[in-house]
PDB file of N, CA and C in Angstrom:
ATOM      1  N   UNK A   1     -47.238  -2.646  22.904  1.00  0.00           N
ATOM      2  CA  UNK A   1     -46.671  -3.801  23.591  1.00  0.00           C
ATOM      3  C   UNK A   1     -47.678  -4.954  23.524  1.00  0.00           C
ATOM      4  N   UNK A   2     -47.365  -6.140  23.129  1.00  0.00           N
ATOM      5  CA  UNK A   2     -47.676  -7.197  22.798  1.00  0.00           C
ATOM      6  C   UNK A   2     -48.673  -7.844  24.234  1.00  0.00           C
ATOM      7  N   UNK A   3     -50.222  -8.633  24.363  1.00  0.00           N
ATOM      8  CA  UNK A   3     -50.505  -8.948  25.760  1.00  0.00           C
ATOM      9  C   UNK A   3     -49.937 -10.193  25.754  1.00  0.00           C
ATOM     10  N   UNK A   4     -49.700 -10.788  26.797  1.00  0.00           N
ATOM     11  CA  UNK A   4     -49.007 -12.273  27.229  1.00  0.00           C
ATOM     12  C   UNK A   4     -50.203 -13.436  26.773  1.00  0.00           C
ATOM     13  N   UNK A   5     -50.406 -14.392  26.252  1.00  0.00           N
ATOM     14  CA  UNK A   5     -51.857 -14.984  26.265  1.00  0.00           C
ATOM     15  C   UNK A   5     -51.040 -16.439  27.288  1.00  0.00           C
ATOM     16  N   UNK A   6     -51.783 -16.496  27.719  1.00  0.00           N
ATOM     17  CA  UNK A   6     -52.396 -17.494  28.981  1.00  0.00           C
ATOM     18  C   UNK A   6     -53.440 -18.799  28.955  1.00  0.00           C
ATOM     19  N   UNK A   7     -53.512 -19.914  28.795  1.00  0.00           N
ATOM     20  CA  UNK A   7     -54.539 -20.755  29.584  1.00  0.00           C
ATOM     21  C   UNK A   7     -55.139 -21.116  30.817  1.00  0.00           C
ATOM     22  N   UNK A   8     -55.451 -21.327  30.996  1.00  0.00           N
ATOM     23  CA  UNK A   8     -56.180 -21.979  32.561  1.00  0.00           C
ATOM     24  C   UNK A   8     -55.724 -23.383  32.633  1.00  0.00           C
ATOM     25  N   UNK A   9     -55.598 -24.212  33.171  1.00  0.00           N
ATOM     26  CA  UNK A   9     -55.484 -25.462  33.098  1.00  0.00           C
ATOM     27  C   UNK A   9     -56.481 -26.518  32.344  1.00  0.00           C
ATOM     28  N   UNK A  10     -57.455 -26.037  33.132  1.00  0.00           N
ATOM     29  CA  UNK A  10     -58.855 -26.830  32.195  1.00  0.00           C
ATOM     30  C   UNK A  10     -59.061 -26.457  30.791  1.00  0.00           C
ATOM     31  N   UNK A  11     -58.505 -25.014  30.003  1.00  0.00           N
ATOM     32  CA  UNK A  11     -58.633 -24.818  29.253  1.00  0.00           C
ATOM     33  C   UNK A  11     -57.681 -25.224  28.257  1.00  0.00           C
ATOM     34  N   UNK A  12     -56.427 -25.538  28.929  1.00  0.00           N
ATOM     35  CA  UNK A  12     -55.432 -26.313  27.965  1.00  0.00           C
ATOM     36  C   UNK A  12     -55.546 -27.765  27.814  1.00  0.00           C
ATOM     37  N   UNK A  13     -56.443 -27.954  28.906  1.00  0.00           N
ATOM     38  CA  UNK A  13     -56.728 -29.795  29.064  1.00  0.00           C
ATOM     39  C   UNK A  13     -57.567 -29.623  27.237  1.00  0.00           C
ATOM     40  N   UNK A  14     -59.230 -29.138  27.296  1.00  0.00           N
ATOM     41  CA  UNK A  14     -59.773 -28.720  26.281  1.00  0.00           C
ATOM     42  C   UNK A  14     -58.850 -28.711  25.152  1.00  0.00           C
ATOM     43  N   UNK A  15     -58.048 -27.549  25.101  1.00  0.00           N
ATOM     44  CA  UNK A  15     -57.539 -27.648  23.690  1.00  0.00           C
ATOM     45  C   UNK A  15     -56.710 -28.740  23.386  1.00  0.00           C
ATOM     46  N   UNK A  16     -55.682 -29.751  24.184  1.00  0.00           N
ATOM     47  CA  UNK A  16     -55.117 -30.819  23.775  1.00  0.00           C
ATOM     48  C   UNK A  16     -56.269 -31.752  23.083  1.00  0.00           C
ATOM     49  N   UNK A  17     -57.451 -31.721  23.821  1.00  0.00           N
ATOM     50  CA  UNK A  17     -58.234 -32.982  23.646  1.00  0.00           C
ATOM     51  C   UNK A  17     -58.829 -32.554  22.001  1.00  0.00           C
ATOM     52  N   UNK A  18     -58.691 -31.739  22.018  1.00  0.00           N
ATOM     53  CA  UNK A  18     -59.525 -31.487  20.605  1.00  0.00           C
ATOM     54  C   UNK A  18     -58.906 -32.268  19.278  1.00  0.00           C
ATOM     55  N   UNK A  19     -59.371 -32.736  18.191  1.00  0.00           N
ATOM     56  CA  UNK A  19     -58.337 -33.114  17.072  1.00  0.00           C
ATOM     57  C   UNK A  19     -57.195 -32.394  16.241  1.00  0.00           C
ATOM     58  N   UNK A  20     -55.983 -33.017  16.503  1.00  0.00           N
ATOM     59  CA  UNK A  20     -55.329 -32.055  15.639  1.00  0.00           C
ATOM     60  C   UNK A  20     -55.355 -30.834  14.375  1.00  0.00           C
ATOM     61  N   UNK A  21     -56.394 -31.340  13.671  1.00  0.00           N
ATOM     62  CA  UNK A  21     -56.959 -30.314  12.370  1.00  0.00           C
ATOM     63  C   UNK A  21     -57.498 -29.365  13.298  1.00  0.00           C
ATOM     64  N   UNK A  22     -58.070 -29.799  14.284  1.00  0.00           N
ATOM     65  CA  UNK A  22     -58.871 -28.249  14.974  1.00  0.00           C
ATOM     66  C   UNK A  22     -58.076 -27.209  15.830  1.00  0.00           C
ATOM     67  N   UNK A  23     -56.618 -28.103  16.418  1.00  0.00           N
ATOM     68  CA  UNK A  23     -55.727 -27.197  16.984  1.00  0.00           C
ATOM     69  C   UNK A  23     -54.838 -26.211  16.017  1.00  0.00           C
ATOM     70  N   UNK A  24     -54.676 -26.814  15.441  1.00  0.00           N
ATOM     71  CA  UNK A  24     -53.867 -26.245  13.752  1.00  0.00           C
ATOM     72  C   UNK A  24     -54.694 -25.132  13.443  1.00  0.00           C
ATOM     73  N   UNK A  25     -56.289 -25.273  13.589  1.00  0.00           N
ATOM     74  CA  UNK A  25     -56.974 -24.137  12.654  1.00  0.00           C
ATOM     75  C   UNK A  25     -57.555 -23.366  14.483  1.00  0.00           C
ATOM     76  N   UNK A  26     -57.459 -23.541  15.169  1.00  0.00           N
ATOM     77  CA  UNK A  26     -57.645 -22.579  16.309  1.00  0.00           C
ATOM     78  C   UNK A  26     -56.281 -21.978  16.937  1.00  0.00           C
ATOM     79  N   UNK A  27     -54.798 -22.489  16.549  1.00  0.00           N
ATOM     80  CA  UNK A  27     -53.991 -21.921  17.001  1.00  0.00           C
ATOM     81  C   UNK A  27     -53.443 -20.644  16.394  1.00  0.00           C
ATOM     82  N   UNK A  28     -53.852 -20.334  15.535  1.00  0.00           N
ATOM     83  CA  UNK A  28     -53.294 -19.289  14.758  1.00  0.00           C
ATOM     84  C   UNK A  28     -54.109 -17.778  15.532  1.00  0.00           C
ATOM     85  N   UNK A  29     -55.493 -17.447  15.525  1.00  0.00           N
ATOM     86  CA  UNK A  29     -56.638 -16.887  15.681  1.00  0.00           C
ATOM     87  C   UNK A  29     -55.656 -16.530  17.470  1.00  0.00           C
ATOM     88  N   UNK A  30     -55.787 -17.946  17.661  1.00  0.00           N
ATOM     89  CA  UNK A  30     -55.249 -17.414  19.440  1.00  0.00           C
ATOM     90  C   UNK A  30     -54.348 -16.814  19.771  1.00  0.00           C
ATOM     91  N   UNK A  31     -52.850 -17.171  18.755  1.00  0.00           N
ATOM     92  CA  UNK A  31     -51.771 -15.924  18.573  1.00  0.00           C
ATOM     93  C   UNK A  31     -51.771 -14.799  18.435  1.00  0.00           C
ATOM     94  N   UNK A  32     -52.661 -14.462  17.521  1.00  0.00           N
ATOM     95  CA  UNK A  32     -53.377 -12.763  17.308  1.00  0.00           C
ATOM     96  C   UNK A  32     -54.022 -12.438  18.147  1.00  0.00           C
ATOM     97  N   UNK A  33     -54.183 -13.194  19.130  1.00  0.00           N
ATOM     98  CA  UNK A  33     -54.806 -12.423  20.459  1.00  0.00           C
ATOM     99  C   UNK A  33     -53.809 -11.372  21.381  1.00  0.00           C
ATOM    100  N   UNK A  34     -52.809 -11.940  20.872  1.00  0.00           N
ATOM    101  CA  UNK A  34     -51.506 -11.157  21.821  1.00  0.00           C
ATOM    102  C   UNK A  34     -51.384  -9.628  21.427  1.00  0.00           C
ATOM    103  N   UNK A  35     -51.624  -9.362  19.343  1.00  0.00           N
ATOM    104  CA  UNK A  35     -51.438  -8.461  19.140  1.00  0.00           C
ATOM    105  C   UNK A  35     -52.829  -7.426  19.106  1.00  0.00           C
ATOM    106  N   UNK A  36     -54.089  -8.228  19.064  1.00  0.00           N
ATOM    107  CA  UNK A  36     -55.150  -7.529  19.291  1.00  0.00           C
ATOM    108  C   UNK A  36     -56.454  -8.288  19.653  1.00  0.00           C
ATOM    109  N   UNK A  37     -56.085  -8.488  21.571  1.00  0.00           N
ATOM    110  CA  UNK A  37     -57.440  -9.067  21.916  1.00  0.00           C
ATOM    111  C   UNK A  37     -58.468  -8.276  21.256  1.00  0.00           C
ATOM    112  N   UNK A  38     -58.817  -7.756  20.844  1.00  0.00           N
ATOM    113  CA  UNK A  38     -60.378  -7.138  20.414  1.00  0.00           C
ATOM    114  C   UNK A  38     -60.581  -7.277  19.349  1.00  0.00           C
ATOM    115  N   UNK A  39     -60.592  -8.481  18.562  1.00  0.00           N
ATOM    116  CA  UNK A  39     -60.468  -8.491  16.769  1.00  0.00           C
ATOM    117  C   UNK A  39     -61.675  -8.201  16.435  1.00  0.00           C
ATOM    118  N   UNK A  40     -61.895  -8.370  15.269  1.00  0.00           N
ATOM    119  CA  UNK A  40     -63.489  -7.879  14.073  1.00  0.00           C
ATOM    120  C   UNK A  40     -63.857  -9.248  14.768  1.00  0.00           C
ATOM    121  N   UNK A  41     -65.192  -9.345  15.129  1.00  0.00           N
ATOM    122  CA  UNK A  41     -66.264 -10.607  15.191  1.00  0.00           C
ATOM    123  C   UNK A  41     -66.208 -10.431  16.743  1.00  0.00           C
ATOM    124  N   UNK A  42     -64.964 -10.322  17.628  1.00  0.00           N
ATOM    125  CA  UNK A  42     -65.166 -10.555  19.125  1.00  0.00           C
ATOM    126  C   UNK A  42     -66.360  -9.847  19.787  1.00  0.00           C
ATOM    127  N   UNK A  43     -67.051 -10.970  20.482  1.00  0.00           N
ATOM    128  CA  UNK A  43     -68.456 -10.475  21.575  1.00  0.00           C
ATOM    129  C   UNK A  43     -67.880 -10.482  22.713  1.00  0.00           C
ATOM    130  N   UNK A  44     -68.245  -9.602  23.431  1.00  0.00           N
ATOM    131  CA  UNK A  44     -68.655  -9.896  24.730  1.00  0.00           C
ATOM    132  C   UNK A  44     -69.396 -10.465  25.705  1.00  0.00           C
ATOM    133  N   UNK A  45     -68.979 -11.640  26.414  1.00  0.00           N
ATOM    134  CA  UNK A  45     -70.183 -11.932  27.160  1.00  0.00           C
ATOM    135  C   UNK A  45     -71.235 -11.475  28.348  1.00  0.00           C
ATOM    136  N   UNK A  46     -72.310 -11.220  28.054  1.00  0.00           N
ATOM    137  CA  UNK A  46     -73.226 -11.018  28.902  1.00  0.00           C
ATOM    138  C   UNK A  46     -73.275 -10.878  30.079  1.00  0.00           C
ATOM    139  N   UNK A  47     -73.047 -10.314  30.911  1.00  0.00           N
ATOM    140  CA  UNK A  47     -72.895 -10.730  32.382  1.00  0.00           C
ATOM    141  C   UNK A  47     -71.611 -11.066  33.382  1.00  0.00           C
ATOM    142  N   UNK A  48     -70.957 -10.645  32.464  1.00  0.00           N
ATOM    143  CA  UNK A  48     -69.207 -10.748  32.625  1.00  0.00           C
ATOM    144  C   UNK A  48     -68.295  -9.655  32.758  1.00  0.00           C
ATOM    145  N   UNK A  49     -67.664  -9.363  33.423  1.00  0.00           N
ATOM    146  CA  UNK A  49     -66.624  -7.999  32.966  1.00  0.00           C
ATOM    147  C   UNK A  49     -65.884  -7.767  32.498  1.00  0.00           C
ATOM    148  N   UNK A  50     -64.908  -9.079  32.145  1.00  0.00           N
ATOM    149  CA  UNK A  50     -63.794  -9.471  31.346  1.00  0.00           C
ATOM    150  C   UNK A  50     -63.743 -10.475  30.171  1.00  0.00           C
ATOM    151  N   UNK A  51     -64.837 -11.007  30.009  1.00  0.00           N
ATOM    152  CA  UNK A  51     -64.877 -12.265  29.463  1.00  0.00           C
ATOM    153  C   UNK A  51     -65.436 -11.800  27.904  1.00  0.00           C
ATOM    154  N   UNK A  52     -64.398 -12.348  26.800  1.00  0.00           N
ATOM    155  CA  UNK A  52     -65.226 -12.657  25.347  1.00  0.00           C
ATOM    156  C   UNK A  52     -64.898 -13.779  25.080  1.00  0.00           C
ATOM    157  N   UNK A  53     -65.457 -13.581  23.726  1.00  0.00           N
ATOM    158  CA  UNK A  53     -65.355 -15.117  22.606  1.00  0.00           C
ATOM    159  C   UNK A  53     -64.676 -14.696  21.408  1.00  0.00           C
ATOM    160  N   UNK A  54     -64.157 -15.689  20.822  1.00  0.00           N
ATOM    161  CA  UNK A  54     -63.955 -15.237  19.295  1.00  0.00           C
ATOM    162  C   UNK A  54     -64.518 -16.921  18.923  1.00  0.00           C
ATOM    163  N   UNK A  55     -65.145 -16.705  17.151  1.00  0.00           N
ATOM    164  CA  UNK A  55     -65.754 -17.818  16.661  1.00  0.00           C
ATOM    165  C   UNK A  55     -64.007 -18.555  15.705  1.00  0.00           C
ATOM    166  N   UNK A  56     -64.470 -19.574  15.789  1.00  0.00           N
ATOM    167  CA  UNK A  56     -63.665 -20.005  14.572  1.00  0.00           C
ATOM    168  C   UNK A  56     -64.288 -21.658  14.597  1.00  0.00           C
ATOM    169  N   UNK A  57     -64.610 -21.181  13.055  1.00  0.00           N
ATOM    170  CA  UNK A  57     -65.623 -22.601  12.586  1.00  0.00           C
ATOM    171  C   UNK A  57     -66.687 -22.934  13.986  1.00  0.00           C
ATOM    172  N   UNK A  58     -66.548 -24.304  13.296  1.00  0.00           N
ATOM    173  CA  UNK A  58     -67.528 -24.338  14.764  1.00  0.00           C
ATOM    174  C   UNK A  58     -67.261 -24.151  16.161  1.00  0.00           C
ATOM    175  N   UNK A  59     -65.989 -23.923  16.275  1.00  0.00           N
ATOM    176  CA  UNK A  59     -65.469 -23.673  17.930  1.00  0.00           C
ATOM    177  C   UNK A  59     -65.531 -22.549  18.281  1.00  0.00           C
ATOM    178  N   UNK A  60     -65.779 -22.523  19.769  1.00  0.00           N
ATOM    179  CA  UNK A  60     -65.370 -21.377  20.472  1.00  0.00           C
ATOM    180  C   UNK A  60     -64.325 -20.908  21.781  1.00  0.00           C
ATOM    181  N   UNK A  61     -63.801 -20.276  21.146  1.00  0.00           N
ATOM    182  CA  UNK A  61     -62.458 -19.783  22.134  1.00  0.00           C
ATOM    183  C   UNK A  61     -62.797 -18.582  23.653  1.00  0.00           C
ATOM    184  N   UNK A  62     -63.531 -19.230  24.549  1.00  0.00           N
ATOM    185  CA  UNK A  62     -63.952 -17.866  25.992  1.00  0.00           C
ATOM    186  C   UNK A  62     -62.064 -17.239  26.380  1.00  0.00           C
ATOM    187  N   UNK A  63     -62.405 -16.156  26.212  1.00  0.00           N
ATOM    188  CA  UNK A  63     -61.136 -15.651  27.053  1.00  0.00           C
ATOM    189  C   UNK A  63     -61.637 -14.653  28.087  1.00  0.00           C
ATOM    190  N   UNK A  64     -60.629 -14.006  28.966  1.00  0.00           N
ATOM    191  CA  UNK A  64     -60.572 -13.037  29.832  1.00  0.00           C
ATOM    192  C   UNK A  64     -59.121 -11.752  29.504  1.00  0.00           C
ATOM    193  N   UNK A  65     -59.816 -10.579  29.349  1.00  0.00           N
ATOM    194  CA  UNK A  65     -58.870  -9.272  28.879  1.00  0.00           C
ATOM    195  C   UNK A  65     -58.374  -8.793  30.263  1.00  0.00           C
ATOM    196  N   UNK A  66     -57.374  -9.045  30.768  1.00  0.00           N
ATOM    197  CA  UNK A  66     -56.613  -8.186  31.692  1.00  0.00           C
ATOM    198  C   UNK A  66     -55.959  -6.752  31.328  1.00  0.00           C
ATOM    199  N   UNK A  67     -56.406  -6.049  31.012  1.00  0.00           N
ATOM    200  CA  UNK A  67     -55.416  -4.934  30.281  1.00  0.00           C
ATOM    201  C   UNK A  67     -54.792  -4.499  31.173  1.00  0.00           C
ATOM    202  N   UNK A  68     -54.797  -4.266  32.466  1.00  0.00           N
ATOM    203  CA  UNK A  68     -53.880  -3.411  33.282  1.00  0.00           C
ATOM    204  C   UNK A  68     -52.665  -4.488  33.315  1.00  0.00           C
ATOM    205  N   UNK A  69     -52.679  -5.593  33.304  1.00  0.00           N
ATOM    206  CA  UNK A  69     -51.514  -6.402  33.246  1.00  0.00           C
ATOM    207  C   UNK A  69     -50.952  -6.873  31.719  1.00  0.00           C
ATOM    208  N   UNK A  70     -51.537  -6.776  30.977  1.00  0.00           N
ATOM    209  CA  UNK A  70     -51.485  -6.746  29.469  1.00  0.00           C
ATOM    210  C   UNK A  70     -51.367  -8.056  29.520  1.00  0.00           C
ATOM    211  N   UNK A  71     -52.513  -9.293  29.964  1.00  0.00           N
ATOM    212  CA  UNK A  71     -52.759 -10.400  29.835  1.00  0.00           C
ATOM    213  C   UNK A  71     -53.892 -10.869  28.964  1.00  0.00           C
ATOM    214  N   UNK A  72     -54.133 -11.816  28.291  1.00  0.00           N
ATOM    215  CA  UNK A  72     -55.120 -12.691  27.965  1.00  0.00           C
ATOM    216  C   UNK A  72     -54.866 -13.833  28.371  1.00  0.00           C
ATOM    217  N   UNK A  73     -56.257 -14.271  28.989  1.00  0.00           N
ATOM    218  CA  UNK A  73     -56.214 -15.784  29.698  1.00  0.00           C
ATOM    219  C   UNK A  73     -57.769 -16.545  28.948  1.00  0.00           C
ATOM    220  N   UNK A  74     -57.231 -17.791  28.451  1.00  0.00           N
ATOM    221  CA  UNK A  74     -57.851 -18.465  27.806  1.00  0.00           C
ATOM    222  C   UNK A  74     -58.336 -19.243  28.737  1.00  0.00           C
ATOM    223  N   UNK A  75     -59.823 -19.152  29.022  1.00  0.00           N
ATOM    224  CA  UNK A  75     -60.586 -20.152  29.904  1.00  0.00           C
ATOM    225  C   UNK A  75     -61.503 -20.912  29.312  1.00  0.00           C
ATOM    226  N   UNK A  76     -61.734 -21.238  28.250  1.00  0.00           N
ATOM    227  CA  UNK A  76     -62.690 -22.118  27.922  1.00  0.00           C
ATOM    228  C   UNK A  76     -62.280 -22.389  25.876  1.00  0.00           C
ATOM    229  N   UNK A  77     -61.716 -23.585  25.398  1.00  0.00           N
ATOM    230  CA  UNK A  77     -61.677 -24.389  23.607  1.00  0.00           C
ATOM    231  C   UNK A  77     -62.569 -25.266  24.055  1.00  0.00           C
ATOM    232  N   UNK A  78     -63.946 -24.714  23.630  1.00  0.00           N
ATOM    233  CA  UNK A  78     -65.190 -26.122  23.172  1.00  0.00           C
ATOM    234  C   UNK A  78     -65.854 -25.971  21.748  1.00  0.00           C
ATOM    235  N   UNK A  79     -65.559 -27.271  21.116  1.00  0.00           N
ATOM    236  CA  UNK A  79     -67.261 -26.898  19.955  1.00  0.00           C
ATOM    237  C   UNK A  79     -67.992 -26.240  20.534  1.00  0.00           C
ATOM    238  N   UNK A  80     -68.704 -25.802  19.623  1.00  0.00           N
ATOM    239  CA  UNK A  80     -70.154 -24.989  19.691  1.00  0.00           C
ATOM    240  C   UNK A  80     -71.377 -25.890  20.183  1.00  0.00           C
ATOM    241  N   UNK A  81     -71.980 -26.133  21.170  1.00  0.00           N
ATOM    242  CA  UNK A  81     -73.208 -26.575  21.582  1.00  0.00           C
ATOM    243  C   UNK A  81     -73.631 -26.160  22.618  1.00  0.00           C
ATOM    244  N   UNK A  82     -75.200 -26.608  22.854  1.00  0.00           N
ATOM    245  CA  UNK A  82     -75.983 -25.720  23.298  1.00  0.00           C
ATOM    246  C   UNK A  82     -75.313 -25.545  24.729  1.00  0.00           C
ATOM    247  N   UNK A  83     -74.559 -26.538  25.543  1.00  0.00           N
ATOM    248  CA  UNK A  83     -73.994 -26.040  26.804  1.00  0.00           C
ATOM    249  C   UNK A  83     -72.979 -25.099  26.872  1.00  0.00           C
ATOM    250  N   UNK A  84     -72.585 -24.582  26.064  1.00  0.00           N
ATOM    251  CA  UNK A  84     -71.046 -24.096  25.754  1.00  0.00           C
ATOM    252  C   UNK A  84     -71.095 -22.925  26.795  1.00  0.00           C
ATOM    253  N   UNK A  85     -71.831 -21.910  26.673  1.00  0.00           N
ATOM    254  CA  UNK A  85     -72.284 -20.728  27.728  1.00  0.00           C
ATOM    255  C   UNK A  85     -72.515 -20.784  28.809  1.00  0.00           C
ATOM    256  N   UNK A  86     -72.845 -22.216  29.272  1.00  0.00           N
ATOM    257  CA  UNK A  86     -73.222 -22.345  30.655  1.00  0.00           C
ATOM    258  C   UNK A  86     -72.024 -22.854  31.691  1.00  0.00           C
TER     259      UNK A  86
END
């Protein structure tokens, strides 16, 4: 069964603001989250219980794995820089 994927508000604010070429090439990656949050490359973050990343180009996509609800919630579309983690 397929997970539901989700934004946060702030995190859909993020992805509108981004340039179209970058939503085009980050929307695809985020669809396949439905059929397998845990793809080849996904980290986990540090200090978190729910929280990964997946890379694409220079961006990074933070999500949160709900599995008992079979959710993914997208909390954080930023380029890559040095604040991105914090």
């Amino acid at each position: 069964m397929p997970y539901a994927v989700e934004f946060t508000s702030s995190a859909r604010r993020e992805f509108l603001r981004l340039p179209k070429q970058a939503q085009t090439r980050l929307a695809a990656p985020m669809r396949e989250l439905m059929d397998n949050p845990r793809p080849h490359g996904v980290r986990k973050l540090e200090g978190e219980q729910f929280a990964y990343r997946i890379r694409v180009g220079p961006y990074r996509v933070l999500y949160d794995i709900l599995d008992e609800q079979q959710i993914v919630v997208i909390t954080k579309v930023v380029r890559r820089a040095e604040s991105t983690y914090r």
